[in-house]
Protein backbone atom coordinates (compact mmCIF):
# COMPACT_ATOMS: atom_id res chain seq x y z
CA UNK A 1 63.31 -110.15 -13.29
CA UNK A 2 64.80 -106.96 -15.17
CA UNK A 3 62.48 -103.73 -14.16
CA UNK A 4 61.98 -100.74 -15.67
CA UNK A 5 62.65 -98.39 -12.80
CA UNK A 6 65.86 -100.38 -12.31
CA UNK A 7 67.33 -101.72 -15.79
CA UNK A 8 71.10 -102.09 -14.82
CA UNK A 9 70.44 -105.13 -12.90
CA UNK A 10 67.94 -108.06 -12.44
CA UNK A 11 65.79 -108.17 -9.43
CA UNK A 12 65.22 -111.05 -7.18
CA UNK A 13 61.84 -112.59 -5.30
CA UNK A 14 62.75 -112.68 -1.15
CA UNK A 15 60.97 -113.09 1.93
CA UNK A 16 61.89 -110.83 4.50
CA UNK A 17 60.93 -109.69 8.05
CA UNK A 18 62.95 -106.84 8.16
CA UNK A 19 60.96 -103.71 7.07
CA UNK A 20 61.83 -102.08 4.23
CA UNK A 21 61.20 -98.38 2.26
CA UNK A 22 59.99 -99.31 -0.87
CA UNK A 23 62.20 -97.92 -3.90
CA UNK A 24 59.10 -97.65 -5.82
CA UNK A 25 56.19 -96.28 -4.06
CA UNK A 26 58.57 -95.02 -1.30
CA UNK A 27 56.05 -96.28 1.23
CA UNK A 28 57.21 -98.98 3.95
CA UNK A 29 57.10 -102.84 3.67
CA UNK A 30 57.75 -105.97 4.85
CA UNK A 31 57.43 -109.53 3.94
CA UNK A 32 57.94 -110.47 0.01
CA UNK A 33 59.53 -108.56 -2.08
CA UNK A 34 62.21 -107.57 -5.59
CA UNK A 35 65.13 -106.86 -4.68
CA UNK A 36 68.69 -105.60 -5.75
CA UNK A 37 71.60 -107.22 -3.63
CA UNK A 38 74.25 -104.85 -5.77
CA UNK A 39 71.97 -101.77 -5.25
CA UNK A 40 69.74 -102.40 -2.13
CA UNK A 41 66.89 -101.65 -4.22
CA UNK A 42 63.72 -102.90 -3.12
CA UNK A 43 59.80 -102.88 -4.92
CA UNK A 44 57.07 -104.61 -3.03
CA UNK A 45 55.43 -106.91 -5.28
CA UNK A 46 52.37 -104.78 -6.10
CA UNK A 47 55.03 -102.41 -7.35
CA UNK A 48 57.40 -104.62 -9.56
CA UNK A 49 54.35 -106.76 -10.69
CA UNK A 50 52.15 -103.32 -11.07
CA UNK A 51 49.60 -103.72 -14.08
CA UNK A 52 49.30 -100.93 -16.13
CA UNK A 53 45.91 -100.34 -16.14
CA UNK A 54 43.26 -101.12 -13.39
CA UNK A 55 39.66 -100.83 -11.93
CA UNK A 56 38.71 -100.52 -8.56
CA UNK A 57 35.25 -101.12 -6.83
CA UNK A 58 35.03 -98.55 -4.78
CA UNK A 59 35.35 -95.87 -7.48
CA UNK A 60 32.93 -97.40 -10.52
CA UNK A 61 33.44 -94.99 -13.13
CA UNK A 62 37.47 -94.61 -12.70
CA UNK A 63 40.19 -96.16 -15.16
CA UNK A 64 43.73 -96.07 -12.72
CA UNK A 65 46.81 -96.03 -15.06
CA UNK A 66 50.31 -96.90 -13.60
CA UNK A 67 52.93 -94.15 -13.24
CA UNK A 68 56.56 -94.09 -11.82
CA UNK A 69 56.14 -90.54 -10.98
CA UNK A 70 53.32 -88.72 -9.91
CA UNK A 71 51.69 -86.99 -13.05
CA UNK A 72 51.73 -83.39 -13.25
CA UNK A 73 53.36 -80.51 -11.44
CA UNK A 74 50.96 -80.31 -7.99
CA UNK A 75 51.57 -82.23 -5.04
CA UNK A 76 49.36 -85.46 -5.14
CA UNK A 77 47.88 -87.56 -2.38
CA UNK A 78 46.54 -91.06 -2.47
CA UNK A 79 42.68 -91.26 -1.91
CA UNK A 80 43.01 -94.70 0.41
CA UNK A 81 44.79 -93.73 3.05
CA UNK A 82 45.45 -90.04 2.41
CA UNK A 83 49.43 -90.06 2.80
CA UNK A 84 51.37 -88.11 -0.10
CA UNK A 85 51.76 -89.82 -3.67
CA UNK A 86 56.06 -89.76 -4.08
CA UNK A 87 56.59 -92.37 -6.51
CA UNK A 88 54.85 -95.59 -8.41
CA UNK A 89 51.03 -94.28 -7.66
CA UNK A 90 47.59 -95.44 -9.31
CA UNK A 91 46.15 -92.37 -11.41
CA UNK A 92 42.54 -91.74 -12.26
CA UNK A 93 43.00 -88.79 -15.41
CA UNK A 94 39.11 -88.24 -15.52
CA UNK A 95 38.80 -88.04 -12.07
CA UNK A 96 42.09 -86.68 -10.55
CA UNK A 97 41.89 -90.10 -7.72
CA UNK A 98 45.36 -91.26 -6.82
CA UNK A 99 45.77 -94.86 -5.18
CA UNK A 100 49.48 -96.24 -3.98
CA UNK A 101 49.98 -99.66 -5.52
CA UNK A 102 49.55 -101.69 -2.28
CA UNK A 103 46.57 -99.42 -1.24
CA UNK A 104 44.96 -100.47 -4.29
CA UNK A 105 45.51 -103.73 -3.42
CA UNK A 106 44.07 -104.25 -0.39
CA UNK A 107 41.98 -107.21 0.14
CA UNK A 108 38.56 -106.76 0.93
CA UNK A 109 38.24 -108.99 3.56
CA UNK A 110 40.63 -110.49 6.39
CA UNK A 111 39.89 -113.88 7.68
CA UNK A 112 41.89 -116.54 9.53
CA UNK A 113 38.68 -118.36 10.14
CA UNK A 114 37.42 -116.65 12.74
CA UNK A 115 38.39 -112.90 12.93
CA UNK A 116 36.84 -110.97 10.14
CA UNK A 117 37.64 -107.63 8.72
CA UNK A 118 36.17 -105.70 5.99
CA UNK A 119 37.64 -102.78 3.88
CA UNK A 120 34.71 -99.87 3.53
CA UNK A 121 36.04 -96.45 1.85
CA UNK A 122 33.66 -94.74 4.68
CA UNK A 123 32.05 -95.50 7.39
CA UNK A 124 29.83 -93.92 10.64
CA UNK A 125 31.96 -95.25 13.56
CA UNK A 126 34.77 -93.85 14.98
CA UNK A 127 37.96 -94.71 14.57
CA UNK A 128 40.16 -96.58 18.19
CA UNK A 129 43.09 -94.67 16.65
CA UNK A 130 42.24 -90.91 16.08
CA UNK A 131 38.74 -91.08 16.97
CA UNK A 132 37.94 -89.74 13.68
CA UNK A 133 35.10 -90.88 11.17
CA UNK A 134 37.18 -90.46 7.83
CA UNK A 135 38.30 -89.46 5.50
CA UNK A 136 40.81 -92.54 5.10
CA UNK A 137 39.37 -96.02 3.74
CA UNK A 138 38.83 -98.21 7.26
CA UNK A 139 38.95 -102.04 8.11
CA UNK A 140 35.74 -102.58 10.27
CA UNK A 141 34.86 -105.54 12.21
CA UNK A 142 31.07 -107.40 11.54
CA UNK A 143 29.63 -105.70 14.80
CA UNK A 144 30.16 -102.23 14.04
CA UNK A 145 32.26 -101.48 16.74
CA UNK A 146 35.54 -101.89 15.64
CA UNK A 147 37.04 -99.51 13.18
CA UNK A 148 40.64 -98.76 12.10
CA UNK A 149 41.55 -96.35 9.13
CA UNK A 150 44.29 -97.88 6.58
CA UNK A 151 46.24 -94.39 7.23
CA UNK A 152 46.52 -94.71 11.32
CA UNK A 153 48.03 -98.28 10.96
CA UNK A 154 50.65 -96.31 8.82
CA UNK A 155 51.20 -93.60 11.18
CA UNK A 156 51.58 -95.88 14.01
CA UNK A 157 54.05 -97.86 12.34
CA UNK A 158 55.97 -95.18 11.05
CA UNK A 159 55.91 -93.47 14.69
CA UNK A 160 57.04 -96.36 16.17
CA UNK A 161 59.86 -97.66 14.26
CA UNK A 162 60.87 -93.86 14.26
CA UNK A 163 61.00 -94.33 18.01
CA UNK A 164 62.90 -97.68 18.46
CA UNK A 165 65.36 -96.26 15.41
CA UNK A 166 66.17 -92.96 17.32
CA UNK A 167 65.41 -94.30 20.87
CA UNK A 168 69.76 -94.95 21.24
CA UNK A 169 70.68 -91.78 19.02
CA UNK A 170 70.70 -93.56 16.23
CA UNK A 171 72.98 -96.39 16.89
CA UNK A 172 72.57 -99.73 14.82
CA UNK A 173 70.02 -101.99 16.76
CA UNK A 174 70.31 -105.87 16.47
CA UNK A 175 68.96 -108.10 13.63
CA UNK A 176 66.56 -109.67 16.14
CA UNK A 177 65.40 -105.95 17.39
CA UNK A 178 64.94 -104.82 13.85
CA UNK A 179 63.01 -108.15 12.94
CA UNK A 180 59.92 -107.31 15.19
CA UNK A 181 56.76 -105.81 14.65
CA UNK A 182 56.36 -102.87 17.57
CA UNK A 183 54.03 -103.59 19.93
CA UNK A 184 50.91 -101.26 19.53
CA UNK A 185 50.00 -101.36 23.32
CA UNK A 186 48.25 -98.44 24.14
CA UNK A 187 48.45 -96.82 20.77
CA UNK A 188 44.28 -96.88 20.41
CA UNK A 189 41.34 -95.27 22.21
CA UNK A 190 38.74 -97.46 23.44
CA UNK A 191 35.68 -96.05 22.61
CA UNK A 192 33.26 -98.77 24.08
CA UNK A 193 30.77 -97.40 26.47
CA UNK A 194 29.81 -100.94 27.16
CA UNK A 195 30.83 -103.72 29.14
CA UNK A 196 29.00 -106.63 27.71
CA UNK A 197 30.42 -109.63 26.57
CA UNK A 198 29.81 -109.56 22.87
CA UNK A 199 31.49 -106.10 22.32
CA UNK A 200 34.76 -107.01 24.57
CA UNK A 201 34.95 -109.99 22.13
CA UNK A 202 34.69 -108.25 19.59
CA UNK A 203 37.65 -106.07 20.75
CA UNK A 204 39.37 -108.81 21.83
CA UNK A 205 39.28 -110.30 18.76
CA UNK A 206 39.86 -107.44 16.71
CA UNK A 207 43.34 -106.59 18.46
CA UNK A 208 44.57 -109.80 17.60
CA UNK A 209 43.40 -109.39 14.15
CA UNK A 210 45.64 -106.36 13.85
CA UNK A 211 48.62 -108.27 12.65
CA UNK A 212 46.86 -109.24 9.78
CA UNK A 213 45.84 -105.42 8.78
CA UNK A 214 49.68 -104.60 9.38
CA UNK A 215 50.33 -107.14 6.82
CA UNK A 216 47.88 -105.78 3.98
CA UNK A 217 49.34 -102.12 4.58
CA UNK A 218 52.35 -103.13 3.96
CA UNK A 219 52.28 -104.96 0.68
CA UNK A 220 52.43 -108.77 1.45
CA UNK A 221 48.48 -109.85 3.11
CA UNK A 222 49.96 -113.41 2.78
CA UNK A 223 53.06 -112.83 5.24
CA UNK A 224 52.95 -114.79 8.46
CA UNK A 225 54.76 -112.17 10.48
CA UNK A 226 56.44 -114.30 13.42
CA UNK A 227 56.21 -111.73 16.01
CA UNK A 228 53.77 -111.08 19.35
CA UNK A 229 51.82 -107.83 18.70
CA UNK A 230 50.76 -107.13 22.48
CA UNK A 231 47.27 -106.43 23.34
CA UNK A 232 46.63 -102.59 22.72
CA UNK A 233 42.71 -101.84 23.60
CA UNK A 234 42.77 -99.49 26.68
CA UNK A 235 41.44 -100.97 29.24
């Protein structure tokens, strides 16, 4: 496919599990994607398959027009996940709401059959990351108990990799090193007073079912990412 952020030459559709910095949204991604061999250019698919126009239920009364560049002069920041707006970006003009394209995107639901997670844009819990109630849109689990905001799976990621990139000084890692989703062990706070059965498997089930949040952040809720995310509840 030919874009039109990248006219000189034709894009192609790849799988990858090697994440990437999106040349469009400039936020990270892995799994399926456009890409430029010649340029190393790279769009998730929400972002070379972007519509131009689109409605979201979580804000009713709000048209979201596709832009390339963040409209207008101020700095903008996208109202899912709360990270800045540096490229392709969503755009509400009656009421100033910015969404990246793979935030606006997010499915509703996760389910593999039997771990469930739903998308709310607020909710009363806390959050096992920050331990935070908002302001960033949250997957929750059906018991209440579990909560993670869409913009602490970012930061985590982003921390990490950071940390494995610039844990050697910055010397090239491996394929198979690159190729890995970092473990998230003891990245959350557990914030379960009890020790009953139902709410421990509930977390249980929720840590595994992080891999599948991971996916939806960034860009490709389809992937199969072939790698062991370790268990990460405090204990």
């Amino acid at each position: 496919m030919v874009h039109p952020s990248h006219p000189q030459h034709k894009l192609k559709f790849e799988h990858t599990d090697i994440p990437f910095k999106c040349d469009g949204c400039k936020e990270a991604g892995i799994g399926s994607k456009y890409k430029c061999d010649i340029c190393d250019f790279d769009l998730h698919l929400h972002c070379a398959l972007a519509s131009q126009d689109i409605y979201h239920p979580f804000y009713r009364k709000c048209t979201f027009q596709f832009h390339q560049k963040p409209p207008g002069e101020l700095m903008r920041y996208c109202n899912a996940c709360g990270k800045d707006v540096l490229g392709f970006v969503y755009h509400c003009k009656r009421c100033g709401y910015d969404l990246h394209p793979c935030c606006a995107k997010l499915p509703h639901a996760l389910d593999d059959g039997e771990i469930r997670l739903f998308l709310y844009r607020k909710v009363s819990s806390s959050c096992h990351k920050c331990g935070r109630k908002g302001p960033s849109w949250s997957y929750r689990s059906p018991c209440k108990k579990y909560n993670l905001h869409v913009s602490c799976v970012k930061e985590m990621l982003v921390e990490i990799w950071q940390e494995i990139y610039f844990s050697d000084g910055g010397k090239k890692k491996s394929l198979e090193f690159h190729t890995r989703i970092p473990s998230l062990k003891g990245m959350l706070h557990n914030h379960h007073k009890s020790k009953k059965g139902k709410v421990r498997k509930c977390c249980e089930m929720a840590g595994t079912a992080v891999q599948f949040i991971i996916s939806a952040v960034l860009g490709d809720p389809s992937a199969v990412i072939a790698a062991v995310i370790g268990a990460f509840m405090s204990r």
